[in-house]
N, C-alpha and C. Protein backbone atom coordinates (compact mmCIF):
# COMPACT_ATOMS: atom_id res chain seq x y z
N UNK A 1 25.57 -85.07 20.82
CA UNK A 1 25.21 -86.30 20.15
C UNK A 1 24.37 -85.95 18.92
N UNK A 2 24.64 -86.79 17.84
CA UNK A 2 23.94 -86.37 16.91
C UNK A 2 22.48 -87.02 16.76
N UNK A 3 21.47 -86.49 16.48
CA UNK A 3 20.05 -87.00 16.23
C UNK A 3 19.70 -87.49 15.06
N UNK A 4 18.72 -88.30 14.98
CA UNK A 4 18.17 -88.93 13.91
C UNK A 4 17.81 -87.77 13.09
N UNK A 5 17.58 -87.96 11.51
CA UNK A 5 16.63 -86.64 11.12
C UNK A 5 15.35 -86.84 11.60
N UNK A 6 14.52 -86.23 11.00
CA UNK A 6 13.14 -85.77 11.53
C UNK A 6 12.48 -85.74 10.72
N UNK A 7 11.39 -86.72 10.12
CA UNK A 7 10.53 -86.60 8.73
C UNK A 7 9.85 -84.79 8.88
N UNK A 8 10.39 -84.18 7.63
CA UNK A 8 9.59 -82.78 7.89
C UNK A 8 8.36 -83.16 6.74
N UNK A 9 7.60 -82.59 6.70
CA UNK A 9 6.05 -82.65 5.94
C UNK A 9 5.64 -81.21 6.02
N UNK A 10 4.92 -80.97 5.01
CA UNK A 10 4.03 -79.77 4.61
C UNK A 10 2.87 -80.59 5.58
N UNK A 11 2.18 -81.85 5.29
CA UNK A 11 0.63 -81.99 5.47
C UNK A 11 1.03 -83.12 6.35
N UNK A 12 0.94 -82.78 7.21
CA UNK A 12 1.18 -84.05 8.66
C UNK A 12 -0.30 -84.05 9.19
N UNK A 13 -0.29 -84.80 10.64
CA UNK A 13 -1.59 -85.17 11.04
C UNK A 13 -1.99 -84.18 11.96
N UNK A 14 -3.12 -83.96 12.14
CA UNK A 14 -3.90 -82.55 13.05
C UNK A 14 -3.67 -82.91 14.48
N UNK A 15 -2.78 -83.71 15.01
CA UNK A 15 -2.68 -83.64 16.04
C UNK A 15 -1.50 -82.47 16.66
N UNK A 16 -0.64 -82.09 15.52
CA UNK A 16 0.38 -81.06 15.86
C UNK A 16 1.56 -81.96 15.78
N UNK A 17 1.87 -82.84 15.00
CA UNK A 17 3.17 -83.05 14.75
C UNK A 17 4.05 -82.12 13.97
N UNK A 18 5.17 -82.17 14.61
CA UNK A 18 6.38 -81.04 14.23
C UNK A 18 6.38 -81.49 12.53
N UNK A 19 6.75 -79.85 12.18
CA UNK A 19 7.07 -79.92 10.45
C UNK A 19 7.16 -78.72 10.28
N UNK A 20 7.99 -78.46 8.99
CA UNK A 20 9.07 -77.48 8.95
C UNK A 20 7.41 -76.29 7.80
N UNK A 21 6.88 -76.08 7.65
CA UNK A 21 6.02 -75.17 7.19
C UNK A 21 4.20 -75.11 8.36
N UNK A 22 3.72 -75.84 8.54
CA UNK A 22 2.77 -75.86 9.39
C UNK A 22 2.97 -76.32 10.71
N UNK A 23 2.34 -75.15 11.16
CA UNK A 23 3.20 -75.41 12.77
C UNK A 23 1.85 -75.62 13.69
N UNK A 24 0.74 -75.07 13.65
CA UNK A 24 -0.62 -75.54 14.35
C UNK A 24 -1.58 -76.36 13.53
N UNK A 25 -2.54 -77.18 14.39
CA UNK A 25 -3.25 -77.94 13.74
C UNK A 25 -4.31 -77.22 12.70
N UNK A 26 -4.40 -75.69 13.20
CA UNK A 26 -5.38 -74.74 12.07
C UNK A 26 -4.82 -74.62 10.63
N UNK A 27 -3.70 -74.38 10.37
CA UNK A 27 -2.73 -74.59 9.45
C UNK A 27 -3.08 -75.25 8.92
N UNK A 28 -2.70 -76.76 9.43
CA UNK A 28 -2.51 -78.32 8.92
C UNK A 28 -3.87 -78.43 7.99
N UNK A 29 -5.04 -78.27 8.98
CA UNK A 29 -6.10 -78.56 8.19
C UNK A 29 -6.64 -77.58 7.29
N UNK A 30 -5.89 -76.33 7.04
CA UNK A 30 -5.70 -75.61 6.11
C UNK A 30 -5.51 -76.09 4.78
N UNK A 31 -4.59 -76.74 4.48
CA UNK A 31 -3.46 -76.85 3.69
C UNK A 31 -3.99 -78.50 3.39
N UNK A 32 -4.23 -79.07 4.12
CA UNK A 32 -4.98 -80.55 3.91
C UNK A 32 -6.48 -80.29 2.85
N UNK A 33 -7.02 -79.02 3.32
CA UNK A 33 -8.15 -78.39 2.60
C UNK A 33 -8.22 -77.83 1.25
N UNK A 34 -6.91 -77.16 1.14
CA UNK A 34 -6.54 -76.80 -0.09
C UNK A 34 -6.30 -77.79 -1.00
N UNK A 35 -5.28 -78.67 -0.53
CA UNK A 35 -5.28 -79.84 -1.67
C UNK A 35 -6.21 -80.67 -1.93
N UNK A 36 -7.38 -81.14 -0.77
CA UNK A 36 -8.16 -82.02 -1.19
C UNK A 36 -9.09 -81.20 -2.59
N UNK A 37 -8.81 -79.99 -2.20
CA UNK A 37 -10.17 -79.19 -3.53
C UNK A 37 -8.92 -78.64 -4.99
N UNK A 38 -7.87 -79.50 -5.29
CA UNK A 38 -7.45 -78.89 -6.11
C UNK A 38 -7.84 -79.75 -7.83
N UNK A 39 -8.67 -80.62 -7.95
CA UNK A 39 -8.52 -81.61 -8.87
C UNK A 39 -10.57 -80.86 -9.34
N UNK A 40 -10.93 -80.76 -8.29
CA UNK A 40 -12.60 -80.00 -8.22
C UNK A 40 -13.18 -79.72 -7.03
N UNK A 41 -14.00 -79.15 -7.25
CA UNK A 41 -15.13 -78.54 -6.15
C UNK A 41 -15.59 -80.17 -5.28
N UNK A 42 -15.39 -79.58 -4.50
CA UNK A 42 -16.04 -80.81 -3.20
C UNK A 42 -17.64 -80.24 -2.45
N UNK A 43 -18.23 -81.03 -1.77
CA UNK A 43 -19.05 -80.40 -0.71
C UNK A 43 -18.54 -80.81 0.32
N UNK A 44 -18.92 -80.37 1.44
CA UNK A 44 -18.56 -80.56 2.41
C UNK A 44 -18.29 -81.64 3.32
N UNK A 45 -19.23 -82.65 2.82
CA UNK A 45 -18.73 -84.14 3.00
C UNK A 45 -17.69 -84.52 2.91
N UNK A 46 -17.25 -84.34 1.16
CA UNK A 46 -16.24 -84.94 0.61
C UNK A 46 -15.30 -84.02 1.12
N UNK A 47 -14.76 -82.82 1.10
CA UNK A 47 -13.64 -82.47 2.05
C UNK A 47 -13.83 -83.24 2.99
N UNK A 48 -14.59 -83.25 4.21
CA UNK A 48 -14.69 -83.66 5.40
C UNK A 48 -14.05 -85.22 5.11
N UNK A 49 -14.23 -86.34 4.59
CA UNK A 49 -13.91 -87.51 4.06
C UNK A 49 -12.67 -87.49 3.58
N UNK A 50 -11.96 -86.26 2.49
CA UNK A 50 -10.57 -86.53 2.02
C UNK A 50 -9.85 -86.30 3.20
N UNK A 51 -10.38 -85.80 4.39
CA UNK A 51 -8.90 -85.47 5.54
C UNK A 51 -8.75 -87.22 6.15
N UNK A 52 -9.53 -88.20 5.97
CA UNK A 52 -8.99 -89.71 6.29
C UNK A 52 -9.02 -89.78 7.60
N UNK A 53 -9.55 -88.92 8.63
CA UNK A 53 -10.22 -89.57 9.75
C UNK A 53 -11.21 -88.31 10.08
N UNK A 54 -12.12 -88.65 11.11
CA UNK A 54 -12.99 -87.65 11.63
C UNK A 54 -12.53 -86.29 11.93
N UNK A 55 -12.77 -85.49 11.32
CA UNK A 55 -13.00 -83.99 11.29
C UNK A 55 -14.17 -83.49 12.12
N UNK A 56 -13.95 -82.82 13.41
CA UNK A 56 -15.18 -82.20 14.44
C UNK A 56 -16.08 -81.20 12.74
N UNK A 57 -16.99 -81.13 12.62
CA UNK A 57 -17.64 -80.06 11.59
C UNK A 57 -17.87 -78.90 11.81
N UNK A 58 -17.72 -78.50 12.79
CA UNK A 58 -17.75 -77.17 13.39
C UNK A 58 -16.50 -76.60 13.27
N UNK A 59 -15.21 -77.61 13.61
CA UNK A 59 -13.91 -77.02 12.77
C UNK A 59 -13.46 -76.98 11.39
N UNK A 60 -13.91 -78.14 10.78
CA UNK A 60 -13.70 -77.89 9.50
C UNK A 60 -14.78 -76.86 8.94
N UNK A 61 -15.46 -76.21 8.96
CA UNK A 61 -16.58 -75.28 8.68
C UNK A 61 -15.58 -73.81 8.89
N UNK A 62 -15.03 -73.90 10.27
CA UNK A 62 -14.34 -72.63 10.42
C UNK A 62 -13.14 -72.48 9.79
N UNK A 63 -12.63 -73.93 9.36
CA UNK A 63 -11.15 -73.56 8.36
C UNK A 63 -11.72 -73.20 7.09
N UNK A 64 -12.78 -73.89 6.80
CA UNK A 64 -13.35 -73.43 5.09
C UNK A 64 -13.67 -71.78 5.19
N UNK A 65 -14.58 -71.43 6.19
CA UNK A 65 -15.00 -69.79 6.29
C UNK A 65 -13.23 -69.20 6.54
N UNK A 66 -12.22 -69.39 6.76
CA UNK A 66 -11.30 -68.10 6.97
C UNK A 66 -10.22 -68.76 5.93
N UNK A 67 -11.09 -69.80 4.88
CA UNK A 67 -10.06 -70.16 3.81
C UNK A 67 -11.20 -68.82 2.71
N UNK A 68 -12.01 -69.15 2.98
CA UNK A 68 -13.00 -68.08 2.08
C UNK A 68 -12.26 -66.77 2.14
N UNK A 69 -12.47 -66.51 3.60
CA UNK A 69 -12.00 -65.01 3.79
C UNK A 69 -10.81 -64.52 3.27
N UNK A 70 -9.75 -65.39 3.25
CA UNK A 70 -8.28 -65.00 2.71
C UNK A 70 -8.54 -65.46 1.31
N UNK A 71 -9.60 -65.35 -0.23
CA UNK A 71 -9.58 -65.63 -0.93
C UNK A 71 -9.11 -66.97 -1.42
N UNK A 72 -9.14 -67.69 -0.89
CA UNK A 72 -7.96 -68.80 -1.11
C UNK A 72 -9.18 -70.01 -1.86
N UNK A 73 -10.78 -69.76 -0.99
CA UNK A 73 -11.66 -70.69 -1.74
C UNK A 73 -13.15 -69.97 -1.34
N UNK A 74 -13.95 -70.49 -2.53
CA UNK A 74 -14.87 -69.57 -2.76
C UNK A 74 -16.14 -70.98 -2.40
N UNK A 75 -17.22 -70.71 -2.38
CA UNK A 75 -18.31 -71.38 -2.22
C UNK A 75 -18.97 -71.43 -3.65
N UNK A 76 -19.74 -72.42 -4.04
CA UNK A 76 -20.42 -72.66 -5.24
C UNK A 76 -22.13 -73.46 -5.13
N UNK A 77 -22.84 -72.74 -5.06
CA UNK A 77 -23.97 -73.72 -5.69
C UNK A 77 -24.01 -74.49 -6.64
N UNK A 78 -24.52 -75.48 -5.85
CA UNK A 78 -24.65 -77.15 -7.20
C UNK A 78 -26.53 -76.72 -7.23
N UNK A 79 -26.54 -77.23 -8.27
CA UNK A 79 -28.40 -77.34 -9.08
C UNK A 79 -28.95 -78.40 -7.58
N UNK A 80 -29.93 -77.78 -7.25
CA UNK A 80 -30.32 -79.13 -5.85
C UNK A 80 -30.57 -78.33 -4.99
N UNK A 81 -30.65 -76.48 -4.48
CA UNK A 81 -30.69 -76.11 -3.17
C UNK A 81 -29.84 -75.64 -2.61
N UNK A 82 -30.42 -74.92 -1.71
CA UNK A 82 -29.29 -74.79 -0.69
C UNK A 82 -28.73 -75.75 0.27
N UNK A 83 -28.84 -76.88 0.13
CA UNK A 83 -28.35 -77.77 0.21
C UNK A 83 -26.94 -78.41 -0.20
N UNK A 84 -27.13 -78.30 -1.35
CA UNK A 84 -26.04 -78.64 -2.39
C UNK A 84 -25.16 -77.33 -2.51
N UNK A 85 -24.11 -76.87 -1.40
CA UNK A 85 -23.12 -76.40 -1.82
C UNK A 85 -21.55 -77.15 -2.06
N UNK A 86 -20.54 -76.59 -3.06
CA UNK A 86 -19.59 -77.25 -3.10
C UNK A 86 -18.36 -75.68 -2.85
N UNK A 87 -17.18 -76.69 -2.45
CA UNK A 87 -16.38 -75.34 -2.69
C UNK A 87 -15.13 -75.71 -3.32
N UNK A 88 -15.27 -74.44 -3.62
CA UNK A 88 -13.48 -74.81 -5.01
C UNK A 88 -12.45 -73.77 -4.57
N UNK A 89 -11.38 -73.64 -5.29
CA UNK A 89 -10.25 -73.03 -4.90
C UNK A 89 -10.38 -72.27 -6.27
N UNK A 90 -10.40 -70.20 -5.65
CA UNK A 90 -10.25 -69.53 -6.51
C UNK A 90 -8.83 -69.58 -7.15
N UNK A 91 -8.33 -68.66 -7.82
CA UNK A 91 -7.14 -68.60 -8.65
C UNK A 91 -5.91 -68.56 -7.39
N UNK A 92 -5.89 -67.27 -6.56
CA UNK A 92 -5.19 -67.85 -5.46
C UNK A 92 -4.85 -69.11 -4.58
N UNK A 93 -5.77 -69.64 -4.62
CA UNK A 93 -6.08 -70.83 -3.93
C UNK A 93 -4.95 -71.70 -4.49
N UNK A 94 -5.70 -71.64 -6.20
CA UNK A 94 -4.87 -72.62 -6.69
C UNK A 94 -3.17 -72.59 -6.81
N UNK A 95 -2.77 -71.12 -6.99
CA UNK A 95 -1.56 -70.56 -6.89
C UNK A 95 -1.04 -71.60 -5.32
N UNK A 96 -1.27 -71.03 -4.54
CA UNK A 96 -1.10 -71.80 -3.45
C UNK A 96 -0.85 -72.92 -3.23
N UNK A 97 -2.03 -74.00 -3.78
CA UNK A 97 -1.90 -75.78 -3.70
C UNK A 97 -0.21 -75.88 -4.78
N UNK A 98 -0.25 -75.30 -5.67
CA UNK A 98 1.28 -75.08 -6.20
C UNK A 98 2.09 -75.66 -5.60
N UNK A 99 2.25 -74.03 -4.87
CA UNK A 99 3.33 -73.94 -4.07
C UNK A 99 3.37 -74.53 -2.63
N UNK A 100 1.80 -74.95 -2.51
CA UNK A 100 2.32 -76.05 -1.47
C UNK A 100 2.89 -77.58 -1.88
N UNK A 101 2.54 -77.84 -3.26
CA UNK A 101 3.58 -79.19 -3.75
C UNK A 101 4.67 -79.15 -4.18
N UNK A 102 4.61 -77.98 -4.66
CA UNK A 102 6.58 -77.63 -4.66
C UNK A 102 7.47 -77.97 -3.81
N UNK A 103 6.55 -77.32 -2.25
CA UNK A 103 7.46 -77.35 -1.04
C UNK A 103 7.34 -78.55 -1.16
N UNK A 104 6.47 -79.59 -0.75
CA UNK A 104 6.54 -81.03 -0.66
C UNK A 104 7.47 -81.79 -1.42
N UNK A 105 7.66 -81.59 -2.92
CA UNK A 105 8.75 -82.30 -3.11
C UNK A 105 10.12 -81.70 -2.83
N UNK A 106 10.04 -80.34 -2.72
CA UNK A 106 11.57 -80.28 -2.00
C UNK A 106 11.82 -81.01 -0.57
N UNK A 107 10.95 -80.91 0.04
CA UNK A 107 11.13 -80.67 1.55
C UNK A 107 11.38 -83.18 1.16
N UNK A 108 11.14 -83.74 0.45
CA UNK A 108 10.84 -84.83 0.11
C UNK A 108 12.13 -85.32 -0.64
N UNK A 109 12.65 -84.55 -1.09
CA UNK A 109 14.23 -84.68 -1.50
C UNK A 109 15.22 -83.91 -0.69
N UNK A 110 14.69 -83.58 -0.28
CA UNK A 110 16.20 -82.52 1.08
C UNK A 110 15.78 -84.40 2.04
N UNK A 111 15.19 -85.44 2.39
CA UNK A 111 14.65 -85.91 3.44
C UNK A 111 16.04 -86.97 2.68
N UNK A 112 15.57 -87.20 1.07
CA UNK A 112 16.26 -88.46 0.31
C UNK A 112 17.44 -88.03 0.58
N UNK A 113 17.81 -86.76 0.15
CA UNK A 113 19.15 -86.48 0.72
C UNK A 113 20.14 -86.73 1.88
N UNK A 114 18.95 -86.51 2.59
CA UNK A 114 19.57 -86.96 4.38
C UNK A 114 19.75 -88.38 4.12
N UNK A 115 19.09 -89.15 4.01
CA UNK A 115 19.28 -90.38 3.86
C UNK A 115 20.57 -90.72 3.64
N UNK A 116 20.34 -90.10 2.05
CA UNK A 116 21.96 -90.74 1.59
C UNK A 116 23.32 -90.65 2.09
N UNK A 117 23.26 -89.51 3.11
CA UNK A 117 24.53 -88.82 3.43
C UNK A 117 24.70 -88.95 5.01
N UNK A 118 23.53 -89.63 5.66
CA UNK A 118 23.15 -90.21 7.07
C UNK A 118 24.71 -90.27 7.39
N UNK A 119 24.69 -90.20 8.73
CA UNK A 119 25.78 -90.76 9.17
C UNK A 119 26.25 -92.19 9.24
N UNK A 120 27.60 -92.95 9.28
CA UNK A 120 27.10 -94.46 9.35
C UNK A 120 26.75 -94.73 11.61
N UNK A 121 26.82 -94.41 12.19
CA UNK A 121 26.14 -94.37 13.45
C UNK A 121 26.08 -92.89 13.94
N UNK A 122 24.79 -93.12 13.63
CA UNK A 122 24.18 -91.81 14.27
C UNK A 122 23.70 -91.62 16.32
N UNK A 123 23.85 -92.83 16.24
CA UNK A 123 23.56 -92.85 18.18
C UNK A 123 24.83 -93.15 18.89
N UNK A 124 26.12 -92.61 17.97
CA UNK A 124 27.77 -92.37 18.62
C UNK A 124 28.37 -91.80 17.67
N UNK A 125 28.14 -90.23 18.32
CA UNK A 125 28.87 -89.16 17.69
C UNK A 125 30.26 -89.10 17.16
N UNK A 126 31.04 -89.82 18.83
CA UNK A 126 32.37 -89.93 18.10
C UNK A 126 32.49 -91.23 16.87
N UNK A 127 31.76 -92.03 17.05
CA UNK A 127 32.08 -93.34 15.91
C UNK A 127 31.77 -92.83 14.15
N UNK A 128 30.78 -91.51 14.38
CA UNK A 128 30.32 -91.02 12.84
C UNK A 128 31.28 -90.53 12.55
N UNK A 129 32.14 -89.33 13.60
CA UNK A 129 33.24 -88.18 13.41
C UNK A 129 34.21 -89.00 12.66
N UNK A 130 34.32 -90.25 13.26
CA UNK A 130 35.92 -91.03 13.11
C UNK A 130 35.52 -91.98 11.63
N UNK A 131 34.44 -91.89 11.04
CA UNK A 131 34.26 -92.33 9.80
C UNK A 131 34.19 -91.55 8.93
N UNK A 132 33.86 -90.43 9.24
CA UNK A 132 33.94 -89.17 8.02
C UNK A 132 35.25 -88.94 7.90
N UNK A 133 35.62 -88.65 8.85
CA UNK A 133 37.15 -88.65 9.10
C UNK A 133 37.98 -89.53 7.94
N UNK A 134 37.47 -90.92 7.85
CA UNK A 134 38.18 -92.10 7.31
C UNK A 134 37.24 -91.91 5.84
N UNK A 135 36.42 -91.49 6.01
CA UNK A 135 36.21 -91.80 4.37
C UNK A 135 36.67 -90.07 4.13
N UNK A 136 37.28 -88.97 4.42
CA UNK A 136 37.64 -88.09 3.55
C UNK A 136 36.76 -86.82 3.96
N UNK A 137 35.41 -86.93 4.10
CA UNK A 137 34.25 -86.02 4.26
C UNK A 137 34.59 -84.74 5.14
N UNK A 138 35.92 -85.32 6.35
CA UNK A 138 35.75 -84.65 7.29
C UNK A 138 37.20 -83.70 7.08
């Protein structure tokens, strides 16, 4: 039987929904991290705030430290203390947020694609076969 498609996403929700590039929720909020810091330096709030629901801080702290570690984002003092840190995305980093919107709009037109070319009943295999069939496709 044939299946519905399957919305794929680069940046889905941290609960572990299936998607064709991030496969654990460490990932997810990886990559949710990268883009929120690609426009400027955030502090830690404001990351914590662009992911759009509660973030534990003890995890987002550990995705920022092993986003540090893989160069991907660096830490910055703001004038104010040690208090006032922000963090930005070194040159890698930014290389990265790239190519993570690249994938997004492909992976966002391969989806439009499906659409268009859907089967006309997809929940009776033989009824799609016997229309491709009739319009030529098959």
């Amino acid at each position: 039987m044939l299946s519905p498609p399957v919305r794929r996403s680069i940046v889905m929700s941290a609960d572990g929904a299936e998607g064709a590039v991030a496969e654990s929720p460490s990932e997810i909020w990886k990559i949710k991290a990268i883009l929120a810091l690609t426009h400027a330096p955030l502090t830690f709030r404001e990351v914590q705030r662009s992911f759009g629901r509660f973030v534990p801080p003890g995890r987002l702290l550990g995705t920022l430290l092993e986003l540090e570690r893989g160069y991907m984002v660096r830490r910055e003092r703001l004038s104010g203390g040690a208090a006032h840190l922000a963090y930005a995305l070194t040159e890698l980093g930014r290389d990265m947020a790239g190519l993570i919107l690249v994938a997004q709009r492909a992976l966002d037109e391969a989806e439009r694609m499906d659409d268009r070319h859907r089967l006309p009943f997809p929940e009776n295999e033989e009824a799609s076969l016997a229309a491709l069939a009739f319009k030529g496709w098959r």
